[in-house]
PDB file of N, CA and C in Angstrom:
ATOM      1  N   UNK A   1      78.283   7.273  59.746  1.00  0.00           N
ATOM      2  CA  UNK A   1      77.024   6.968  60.369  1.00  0.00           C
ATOM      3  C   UNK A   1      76.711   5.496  60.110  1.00  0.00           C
ATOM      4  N   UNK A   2      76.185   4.673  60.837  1.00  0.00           N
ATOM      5  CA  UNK A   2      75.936   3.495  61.092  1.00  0.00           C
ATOM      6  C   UNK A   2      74.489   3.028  60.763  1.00  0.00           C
ATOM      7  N   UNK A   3      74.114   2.676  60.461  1.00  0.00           N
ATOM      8  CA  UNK A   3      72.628   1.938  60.479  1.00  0.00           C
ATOM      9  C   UNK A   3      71.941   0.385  60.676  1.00  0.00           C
ATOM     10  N   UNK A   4      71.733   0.480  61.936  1.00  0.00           N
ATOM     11  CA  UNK A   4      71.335  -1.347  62.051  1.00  0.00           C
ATOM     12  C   UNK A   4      70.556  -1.954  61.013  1.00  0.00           C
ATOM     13  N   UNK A   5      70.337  -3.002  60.697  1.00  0.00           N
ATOM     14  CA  UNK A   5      69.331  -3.831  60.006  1.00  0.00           C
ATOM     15  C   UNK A   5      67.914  -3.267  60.105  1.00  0.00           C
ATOM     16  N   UNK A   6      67.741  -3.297  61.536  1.00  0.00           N
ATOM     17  CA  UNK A   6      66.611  -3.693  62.230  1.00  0.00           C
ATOM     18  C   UNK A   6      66.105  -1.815  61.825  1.00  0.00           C
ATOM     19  N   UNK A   7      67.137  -0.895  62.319  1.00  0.00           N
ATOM     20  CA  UNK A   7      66.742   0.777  61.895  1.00  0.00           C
ATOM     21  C   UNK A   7      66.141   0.890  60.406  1.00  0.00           C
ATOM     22  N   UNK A   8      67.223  -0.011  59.543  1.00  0.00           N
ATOM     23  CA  UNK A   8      66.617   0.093  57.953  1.00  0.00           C
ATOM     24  C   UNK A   8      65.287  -0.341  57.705  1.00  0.00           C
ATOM     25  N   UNK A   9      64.659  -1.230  58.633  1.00  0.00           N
ATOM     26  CA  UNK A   9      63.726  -2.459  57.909  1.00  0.00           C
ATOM     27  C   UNK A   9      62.544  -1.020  58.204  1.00  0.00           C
ATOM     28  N   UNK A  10      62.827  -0.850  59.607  1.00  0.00           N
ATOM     29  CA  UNK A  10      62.019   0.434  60.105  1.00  0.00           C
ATOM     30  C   UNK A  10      61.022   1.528  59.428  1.00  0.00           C
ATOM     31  N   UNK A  11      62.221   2.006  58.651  1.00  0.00           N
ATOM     32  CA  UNK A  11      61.854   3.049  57.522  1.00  0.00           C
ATOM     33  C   UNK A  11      61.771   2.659  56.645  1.00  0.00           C
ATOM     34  N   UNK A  12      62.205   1.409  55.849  1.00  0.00           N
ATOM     35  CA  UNK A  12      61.822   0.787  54.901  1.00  0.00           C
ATOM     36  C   UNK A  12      59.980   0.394  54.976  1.00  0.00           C
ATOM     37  N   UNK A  13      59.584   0.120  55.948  1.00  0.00           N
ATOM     38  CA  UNK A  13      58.299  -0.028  56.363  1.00  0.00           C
ATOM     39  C   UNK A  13      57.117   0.933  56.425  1.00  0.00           C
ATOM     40  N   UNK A  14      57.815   1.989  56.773  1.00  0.00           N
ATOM     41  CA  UNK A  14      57.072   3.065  57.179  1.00  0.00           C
ATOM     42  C   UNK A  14      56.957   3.899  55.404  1.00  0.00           C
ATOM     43  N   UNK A  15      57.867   3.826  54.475  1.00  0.00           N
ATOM     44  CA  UNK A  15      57.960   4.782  53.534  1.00  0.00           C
ATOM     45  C   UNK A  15      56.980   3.667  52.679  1.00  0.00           C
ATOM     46  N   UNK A  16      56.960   1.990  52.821  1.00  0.00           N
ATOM     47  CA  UNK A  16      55.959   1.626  52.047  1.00  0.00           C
ATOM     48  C   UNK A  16      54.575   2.009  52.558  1.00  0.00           C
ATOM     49  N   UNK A  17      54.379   1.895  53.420  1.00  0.00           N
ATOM     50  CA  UNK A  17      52.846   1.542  54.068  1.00  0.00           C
ATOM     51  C   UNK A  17      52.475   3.139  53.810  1.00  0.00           C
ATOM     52  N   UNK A  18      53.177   4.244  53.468  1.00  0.00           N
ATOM     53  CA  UNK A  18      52.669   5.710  53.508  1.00  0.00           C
ATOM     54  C   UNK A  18      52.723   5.827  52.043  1.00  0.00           C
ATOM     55  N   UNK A  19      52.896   4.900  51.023  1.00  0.00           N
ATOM     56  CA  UNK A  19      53.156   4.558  49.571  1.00  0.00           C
ATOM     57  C   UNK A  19      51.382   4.605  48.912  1.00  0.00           C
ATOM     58  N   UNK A  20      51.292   5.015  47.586  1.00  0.00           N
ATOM     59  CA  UNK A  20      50.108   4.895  46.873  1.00  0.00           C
ATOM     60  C   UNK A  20      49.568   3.420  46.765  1.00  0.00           C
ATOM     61  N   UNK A  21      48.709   2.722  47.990  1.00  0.00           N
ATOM     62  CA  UNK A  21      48.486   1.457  47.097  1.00  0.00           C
ATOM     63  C   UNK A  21      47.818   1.523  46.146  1.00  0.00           C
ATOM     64  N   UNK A  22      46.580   1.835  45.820  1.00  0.00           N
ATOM     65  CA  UNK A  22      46.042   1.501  44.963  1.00  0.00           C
ATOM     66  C   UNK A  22      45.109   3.083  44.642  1.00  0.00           C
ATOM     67  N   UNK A  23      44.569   3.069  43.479  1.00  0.00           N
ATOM     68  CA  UNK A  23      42.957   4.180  43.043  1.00  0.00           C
ATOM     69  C   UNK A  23      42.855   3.494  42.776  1.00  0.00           C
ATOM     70  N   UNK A  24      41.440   4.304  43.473  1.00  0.00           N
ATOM     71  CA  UNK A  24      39.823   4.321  43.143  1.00  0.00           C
ATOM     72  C   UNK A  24      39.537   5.111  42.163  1.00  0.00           C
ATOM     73  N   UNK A  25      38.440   4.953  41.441  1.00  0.00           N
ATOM     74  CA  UNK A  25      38.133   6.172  40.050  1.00  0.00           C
ATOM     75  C   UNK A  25      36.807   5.768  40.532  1.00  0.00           C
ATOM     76  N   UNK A  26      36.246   7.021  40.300  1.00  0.00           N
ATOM     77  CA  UNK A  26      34.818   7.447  40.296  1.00  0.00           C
ATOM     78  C   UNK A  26      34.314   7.929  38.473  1.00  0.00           C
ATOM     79  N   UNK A  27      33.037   7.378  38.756  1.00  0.00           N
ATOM     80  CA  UNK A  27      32.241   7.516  37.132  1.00  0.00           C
ATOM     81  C   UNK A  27      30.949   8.106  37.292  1.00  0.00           C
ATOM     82  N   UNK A  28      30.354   8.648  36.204  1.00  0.00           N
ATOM     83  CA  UNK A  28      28.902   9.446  36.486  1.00  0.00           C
ATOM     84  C   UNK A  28      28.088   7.568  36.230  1.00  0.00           C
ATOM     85  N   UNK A  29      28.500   7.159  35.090  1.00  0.00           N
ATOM     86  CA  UNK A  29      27.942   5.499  34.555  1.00  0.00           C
ATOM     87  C   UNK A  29      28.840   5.008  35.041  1.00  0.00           C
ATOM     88  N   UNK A  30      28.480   3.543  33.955  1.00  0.00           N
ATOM     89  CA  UNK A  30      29.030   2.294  34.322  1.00  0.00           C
ATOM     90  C   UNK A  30      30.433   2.424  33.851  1.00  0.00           C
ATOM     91  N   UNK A  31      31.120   3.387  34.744  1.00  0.00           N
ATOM     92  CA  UNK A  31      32.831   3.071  34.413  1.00  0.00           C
ATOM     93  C   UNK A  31      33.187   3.552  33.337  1.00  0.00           C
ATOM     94  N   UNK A  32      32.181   4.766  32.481  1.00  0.00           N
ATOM     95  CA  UNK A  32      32.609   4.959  30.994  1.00  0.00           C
ATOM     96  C   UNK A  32      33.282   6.678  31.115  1.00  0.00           C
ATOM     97  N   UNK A  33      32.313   7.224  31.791  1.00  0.00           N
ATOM     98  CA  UNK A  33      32.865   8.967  32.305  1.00  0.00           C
ATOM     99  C   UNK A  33      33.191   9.180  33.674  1.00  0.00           C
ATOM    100  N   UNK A  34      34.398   9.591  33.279  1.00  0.00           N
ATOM    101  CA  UNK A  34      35.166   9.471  34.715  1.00  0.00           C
ATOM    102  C   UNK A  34      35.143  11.113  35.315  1.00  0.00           C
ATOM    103  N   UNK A  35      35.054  10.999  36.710  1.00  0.00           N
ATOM    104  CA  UNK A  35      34.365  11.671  37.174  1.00  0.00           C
ATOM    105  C   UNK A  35      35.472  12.058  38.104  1.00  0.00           C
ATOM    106  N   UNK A  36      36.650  11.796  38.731  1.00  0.00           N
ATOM    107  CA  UNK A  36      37.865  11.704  39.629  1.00  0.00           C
ATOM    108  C   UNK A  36      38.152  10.770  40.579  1.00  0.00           C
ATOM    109  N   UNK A  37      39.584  10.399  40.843  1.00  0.00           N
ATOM    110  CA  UNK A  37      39.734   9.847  41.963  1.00  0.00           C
ATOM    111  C   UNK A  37      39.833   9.515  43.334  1.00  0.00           C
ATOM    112  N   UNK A  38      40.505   9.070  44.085  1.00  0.00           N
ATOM    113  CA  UNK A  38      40.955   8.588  45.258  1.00  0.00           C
ATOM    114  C   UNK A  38      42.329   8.245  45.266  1.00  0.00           C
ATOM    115  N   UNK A  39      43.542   8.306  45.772  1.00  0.00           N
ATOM    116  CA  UNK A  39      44.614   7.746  45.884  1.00  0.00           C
ATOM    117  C   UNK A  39      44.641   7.231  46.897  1.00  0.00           C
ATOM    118  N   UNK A  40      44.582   5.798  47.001  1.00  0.00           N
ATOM    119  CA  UNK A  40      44.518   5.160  48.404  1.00  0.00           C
ATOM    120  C   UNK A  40      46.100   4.679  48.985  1.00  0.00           C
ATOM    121  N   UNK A  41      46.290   5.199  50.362  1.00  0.00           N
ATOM    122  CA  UNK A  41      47.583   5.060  50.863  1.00  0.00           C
ATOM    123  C   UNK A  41      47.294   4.630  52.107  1.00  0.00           C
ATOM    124  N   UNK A  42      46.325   4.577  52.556  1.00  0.00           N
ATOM    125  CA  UNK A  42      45.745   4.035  53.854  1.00  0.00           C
ATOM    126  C   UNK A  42      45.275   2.185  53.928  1.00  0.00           C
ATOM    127  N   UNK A  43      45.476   1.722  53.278  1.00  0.00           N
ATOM    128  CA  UNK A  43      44.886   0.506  53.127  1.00  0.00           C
ATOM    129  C   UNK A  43      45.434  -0.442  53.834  1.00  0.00           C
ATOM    130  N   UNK A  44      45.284  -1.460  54.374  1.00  0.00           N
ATOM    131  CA  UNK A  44      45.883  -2.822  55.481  1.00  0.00           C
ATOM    132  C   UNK A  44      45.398  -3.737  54.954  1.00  0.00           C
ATOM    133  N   UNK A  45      46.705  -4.582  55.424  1.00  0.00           N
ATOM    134  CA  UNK A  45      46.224  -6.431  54.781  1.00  0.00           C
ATOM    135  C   UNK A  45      45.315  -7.097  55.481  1.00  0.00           C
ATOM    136  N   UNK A  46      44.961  -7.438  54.190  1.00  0.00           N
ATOM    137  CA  UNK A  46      43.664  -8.191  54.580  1.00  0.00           C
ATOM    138  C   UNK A  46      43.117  -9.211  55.656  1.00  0.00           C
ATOM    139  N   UNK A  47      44.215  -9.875  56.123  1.00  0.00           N
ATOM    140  CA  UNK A  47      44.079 -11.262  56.762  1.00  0.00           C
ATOM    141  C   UNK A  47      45.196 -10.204  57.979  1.00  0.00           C
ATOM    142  N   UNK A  48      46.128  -9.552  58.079  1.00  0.00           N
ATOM    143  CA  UNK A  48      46.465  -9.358  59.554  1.00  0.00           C
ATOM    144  C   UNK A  48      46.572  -7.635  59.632  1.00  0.00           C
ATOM    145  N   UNK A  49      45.958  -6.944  58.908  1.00  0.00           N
ATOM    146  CA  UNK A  49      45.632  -5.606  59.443  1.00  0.00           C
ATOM    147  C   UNK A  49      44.544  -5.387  59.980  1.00  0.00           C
ATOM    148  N   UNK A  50      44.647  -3.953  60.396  1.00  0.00           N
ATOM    149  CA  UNK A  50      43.370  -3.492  61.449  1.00  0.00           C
ATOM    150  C   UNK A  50      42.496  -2.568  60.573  1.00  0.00           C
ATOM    151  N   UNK A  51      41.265  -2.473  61.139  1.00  0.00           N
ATOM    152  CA  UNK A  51      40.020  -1.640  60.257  1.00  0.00           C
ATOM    153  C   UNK A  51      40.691  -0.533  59.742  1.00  0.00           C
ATOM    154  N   UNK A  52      40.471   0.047  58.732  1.00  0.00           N
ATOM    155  CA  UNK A  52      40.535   1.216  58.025  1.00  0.00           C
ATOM    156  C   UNK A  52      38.995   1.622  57.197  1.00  0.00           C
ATOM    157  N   UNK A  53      38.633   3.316  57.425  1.00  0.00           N
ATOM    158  CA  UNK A  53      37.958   3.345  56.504  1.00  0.00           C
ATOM    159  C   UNK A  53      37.842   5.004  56.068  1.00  0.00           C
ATOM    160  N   UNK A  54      37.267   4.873  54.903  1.00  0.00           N
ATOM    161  CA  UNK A  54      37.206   6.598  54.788  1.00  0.00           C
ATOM    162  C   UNK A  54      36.180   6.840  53.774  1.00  0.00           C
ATOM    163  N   UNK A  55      35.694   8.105  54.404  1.00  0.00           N
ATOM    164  CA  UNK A  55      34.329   8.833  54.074  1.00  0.00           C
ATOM    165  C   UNK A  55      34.354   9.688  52.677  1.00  0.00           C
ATOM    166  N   UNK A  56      33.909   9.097  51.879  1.00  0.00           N
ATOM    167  CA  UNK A  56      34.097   9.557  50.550  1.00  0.00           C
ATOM    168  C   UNK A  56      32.711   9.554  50.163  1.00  0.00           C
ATOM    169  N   UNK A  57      31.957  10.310  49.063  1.00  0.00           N
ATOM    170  CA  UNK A  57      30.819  10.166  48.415  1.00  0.00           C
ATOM    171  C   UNK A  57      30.826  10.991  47.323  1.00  0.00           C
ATOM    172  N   UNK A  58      31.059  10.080  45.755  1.00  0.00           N
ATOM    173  CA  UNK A  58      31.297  11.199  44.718  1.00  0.00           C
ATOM    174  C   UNK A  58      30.738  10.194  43.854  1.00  0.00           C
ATOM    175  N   UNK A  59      30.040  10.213  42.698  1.00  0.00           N
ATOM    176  CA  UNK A  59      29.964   9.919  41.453  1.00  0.00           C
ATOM    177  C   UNK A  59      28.763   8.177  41.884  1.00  0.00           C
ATOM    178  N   UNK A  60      28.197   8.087  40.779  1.00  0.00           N
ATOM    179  CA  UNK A  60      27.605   6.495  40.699  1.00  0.00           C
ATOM    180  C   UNK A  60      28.046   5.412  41.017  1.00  0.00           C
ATOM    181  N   UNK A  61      29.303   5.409  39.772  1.00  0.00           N
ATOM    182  CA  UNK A  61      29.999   3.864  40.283  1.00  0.00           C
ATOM    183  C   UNK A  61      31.605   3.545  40.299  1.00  0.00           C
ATOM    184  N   UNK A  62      31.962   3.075  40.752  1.00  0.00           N
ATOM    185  CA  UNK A  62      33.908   3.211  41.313  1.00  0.00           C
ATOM    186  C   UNK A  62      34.330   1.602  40.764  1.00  0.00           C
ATOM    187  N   UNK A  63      35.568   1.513  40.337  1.00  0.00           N
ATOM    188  CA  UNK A  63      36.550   0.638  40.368  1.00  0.00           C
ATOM    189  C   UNK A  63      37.990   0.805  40.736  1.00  0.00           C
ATOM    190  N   UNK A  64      38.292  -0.228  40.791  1.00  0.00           N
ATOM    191  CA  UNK A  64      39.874  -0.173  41.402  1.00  0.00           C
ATOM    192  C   UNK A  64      40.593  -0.440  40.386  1.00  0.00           C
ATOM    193  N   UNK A  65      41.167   1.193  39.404  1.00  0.00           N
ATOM    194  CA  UNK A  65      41.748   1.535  38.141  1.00  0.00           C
ATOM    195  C   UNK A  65      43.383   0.987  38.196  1.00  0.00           C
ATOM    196  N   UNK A  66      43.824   0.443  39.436  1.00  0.00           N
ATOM    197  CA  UNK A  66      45.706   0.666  39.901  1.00  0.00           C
ATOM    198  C   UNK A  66      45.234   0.034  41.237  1.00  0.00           C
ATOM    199  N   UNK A  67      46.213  -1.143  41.087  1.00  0.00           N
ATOM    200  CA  UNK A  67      46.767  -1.662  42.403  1.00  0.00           C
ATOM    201  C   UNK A  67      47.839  -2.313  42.125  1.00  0.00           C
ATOM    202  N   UNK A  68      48.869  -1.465  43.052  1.00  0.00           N
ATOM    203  CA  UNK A  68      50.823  -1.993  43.424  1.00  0.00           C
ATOM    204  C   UNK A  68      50.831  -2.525  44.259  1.00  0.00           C
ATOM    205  N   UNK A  69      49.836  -2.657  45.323  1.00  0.00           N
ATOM    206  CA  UNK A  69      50.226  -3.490  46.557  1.00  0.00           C
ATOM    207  C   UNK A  69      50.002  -4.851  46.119  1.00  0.00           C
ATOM    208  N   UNK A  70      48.781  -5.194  45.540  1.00  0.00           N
ATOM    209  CA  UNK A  70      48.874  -6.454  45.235  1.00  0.00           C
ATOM    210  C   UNK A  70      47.580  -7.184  45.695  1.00  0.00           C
ATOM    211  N   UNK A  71      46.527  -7.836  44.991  1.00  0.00           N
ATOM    212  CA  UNK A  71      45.480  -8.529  45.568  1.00  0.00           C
ATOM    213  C   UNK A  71      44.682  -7.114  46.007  1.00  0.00           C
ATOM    214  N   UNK A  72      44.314  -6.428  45.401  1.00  0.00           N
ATOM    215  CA  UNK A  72      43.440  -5.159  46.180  1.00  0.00           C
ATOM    216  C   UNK A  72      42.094  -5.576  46.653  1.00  0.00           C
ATOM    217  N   UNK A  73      41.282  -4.997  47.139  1.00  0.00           N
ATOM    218  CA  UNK A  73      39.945  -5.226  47.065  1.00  0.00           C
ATOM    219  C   UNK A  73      39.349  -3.982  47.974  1.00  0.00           C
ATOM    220  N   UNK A  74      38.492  -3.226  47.761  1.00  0.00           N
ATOM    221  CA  UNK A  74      37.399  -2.179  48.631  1.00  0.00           C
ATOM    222  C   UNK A  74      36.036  -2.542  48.988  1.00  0.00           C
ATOM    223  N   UNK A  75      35.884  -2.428  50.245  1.00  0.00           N
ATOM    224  CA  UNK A  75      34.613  -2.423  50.010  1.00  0.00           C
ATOM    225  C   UNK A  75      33.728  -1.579  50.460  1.00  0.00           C
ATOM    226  N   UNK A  76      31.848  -0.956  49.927  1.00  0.00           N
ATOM    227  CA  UNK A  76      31.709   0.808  49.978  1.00  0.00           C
ATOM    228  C   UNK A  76      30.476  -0.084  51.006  1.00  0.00           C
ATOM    229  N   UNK A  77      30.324   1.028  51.716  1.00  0.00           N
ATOM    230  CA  UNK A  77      29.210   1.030  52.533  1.00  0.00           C
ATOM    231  C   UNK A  77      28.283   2.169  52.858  1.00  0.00           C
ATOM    232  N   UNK A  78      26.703   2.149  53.076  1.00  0.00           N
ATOM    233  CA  UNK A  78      25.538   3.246  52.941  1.00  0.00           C
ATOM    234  C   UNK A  78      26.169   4.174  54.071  1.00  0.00           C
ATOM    235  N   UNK A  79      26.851   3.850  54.954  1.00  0.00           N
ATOM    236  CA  UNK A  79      26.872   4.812  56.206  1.00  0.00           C
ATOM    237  C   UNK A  79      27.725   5.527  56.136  1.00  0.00           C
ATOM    238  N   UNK A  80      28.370   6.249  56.774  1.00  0.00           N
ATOM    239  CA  UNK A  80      29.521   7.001  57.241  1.00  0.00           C
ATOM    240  C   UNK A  80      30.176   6.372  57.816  1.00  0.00           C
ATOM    241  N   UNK A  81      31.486   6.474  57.900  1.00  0.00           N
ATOM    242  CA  UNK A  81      32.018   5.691  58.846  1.00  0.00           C
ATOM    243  C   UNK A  81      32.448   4.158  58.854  1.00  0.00           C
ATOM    244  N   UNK A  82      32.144   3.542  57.828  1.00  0.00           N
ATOM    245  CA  UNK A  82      31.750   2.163  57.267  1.00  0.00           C
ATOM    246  C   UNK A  82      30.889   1.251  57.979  1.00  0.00           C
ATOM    247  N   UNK A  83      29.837   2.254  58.632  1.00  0.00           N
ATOM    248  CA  UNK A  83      28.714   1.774  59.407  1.00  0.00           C
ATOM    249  C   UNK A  83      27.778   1.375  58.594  1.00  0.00           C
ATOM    250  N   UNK A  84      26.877   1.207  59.127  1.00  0.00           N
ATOM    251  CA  UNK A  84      25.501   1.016  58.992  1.00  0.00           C
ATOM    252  C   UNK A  84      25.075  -0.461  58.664  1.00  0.00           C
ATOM    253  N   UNK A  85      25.943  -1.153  58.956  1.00  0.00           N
ATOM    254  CA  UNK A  85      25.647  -2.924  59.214  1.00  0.00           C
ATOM    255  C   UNK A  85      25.774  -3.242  57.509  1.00  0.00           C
ATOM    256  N   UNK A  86      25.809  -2.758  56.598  1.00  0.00           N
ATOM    257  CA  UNK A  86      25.661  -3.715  55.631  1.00  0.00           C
ATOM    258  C   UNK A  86      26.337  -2.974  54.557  1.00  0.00           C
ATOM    259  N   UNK A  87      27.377  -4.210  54.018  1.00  0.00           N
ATOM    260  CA  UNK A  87      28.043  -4.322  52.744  1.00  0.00           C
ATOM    261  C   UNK A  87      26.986  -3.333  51.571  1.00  0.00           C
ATOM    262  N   UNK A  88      27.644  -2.619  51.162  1.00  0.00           N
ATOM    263  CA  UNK A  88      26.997  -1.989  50.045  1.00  0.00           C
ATOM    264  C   UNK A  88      27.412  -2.643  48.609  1.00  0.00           C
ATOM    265  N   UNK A  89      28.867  -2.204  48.267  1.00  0.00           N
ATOM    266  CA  UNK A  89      28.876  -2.986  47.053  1.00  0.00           C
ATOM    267  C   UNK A  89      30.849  -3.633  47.712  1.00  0.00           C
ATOM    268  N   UNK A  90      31.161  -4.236  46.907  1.00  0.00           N
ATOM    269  CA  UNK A  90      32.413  -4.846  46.871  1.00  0.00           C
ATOM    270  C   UNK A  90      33.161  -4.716  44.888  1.00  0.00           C
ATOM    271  N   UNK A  91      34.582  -4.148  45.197  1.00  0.00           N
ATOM    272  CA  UNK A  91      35.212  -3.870  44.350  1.00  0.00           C
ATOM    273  C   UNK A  91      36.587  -4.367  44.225  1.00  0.00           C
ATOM    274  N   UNK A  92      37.015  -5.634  42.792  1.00  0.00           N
ATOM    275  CA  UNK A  92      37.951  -6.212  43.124  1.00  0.00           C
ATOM    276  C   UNK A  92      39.172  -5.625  42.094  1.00  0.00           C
ATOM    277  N   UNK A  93      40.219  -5.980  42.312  1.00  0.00           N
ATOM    278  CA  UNK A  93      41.162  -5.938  40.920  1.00  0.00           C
ATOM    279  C   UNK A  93      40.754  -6.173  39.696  1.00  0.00           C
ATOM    280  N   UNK A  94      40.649  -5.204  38.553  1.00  0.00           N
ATOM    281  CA  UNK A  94      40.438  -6.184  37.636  1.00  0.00           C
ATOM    282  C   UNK A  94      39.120  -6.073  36.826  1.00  0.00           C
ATOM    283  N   UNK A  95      38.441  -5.574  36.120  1.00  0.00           N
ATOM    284  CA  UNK A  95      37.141  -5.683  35.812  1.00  0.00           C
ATOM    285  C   UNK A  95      36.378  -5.851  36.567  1.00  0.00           C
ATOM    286  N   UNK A  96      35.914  -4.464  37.204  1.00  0.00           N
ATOM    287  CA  UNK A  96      35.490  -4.083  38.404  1.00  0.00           C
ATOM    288  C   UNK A  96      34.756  -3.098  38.717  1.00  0.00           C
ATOM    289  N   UNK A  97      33.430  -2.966  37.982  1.00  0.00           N
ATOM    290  CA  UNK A  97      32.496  -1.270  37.565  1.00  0.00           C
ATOM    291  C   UNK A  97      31.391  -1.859  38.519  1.00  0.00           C
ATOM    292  N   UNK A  98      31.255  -1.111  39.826  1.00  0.00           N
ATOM    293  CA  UNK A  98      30.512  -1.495  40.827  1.00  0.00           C
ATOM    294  C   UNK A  98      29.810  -0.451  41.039  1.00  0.00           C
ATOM    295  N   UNK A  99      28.537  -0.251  41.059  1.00  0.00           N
ATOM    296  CA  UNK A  99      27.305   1.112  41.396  1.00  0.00           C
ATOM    297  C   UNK A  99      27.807   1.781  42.647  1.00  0.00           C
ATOM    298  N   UNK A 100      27.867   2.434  43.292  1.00  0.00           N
ATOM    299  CA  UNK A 100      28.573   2.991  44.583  1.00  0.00           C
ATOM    300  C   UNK A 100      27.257   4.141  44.427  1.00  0.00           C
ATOM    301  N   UNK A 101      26.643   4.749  44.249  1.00  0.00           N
ATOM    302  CA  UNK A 101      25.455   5.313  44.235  1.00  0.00           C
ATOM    303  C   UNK A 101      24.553   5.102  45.497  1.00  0.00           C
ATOM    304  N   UNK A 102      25.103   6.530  46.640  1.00  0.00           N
ATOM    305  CA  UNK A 102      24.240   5.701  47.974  1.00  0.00           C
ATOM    306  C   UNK A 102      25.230   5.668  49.070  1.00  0.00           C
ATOM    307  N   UNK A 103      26.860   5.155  47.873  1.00  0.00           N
ATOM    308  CA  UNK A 103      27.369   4.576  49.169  1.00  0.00           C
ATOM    309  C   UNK A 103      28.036   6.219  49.977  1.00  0.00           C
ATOM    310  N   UNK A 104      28.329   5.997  51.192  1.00  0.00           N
ATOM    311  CA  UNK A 104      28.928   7.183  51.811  1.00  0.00           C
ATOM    312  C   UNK A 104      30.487   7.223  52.794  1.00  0.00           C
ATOM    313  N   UNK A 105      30.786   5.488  52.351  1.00  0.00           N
ATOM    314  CA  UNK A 105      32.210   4.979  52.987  1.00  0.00           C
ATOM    315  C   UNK A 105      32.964   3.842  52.566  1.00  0.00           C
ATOM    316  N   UNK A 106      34.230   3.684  52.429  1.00  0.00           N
ATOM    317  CA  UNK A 106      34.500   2.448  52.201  1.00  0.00           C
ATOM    318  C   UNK A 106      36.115   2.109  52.270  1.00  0.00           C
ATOM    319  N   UNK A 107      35.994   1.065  52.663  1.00  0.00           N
ATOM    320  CA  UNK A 107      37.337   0.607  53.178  1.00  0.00           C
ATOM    321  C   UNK A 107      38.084   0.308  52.152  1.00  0.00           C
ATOM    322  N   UNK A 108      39.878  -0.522  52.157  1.00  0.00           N
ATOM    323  CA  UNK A 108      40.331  -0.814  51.118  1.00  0.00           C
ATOM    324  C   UNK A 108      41.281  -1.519  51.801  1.00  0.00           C
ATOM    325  N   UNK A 109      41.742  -2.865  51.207  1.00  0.00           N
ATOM    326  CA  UNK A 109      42.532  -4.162  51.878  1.00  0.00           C
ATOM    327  C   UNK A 109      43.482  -4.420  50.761  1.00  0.00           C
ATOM    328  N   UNK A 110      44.717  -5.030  50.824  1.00  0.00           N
ATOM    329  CA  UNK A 110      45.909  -5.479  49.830  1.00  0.00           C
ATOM    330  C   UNK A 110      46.009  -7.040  50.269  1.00  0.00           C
ATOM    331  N   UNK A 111      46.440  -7.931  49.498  1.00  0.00           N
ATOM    332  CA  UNK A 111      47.088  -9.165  50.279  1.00  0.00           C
ATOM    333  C   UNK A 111      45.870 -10.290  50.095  1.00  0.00           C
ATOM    334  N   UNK A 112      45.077 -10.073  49.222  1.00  0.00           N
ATOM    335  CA  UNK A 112      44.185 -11.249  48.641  1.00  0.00           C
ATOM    336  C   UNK A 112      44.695 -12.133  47.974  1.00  0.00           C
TER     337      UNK A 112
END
């Protein structure tokens, strides 16, 4: 069996992008009792992917506990849907205990 370059890069592509980028952890406080996660596998780069978002609402406040993709960042919003016109909170790599209390959506980007 044969396999072009171009066939490998293919599935090479497809098995990352369906890969764990990063959790989310949810807390009752400030990041001290953890409350469960998120495994985010849906996420797009920042500067040339397209919207992603998903409807989550659990616990007070969230950080981004794990990121393999690299440069993570989320951000939660009051609406569903990652509506409702306005940034709720923003969550980066890294020392990152953000109130999410409220929020009811939020996106997640790699490539910062």
């Amino acid at each position: 069996m044969h396999f072009s370059t171009t066939s490998f890069l293919a599935v090479l592509a497809a098995s990352v992008a369906s890969a764990q980028q990063m959790q989310v952890n949810y807390y009752s406080d400030q990041c001290s009792s953890y409350l469960g996660a998120v495994e985010v596998s849906w996420a797009t780069n920042l500067y040339a992917g397209p919207p992603n978002c998903y409807n989550y609402h659990y616990g007070a406040y969230a950080n981004i506990a794990n990121c393999w993709a690299g440069g993570c960042v989320c951000d939660f919003y009051q609406g569903s849907n990652c509506g409702g016109g306005q940034l709720f909170q923003q969550a980066f790599e890294g020392g990152n205990c953000v109130q999410v209390d409220g929020a009811n959506s939020f996106a997640c980007y790699y490539g910062m």
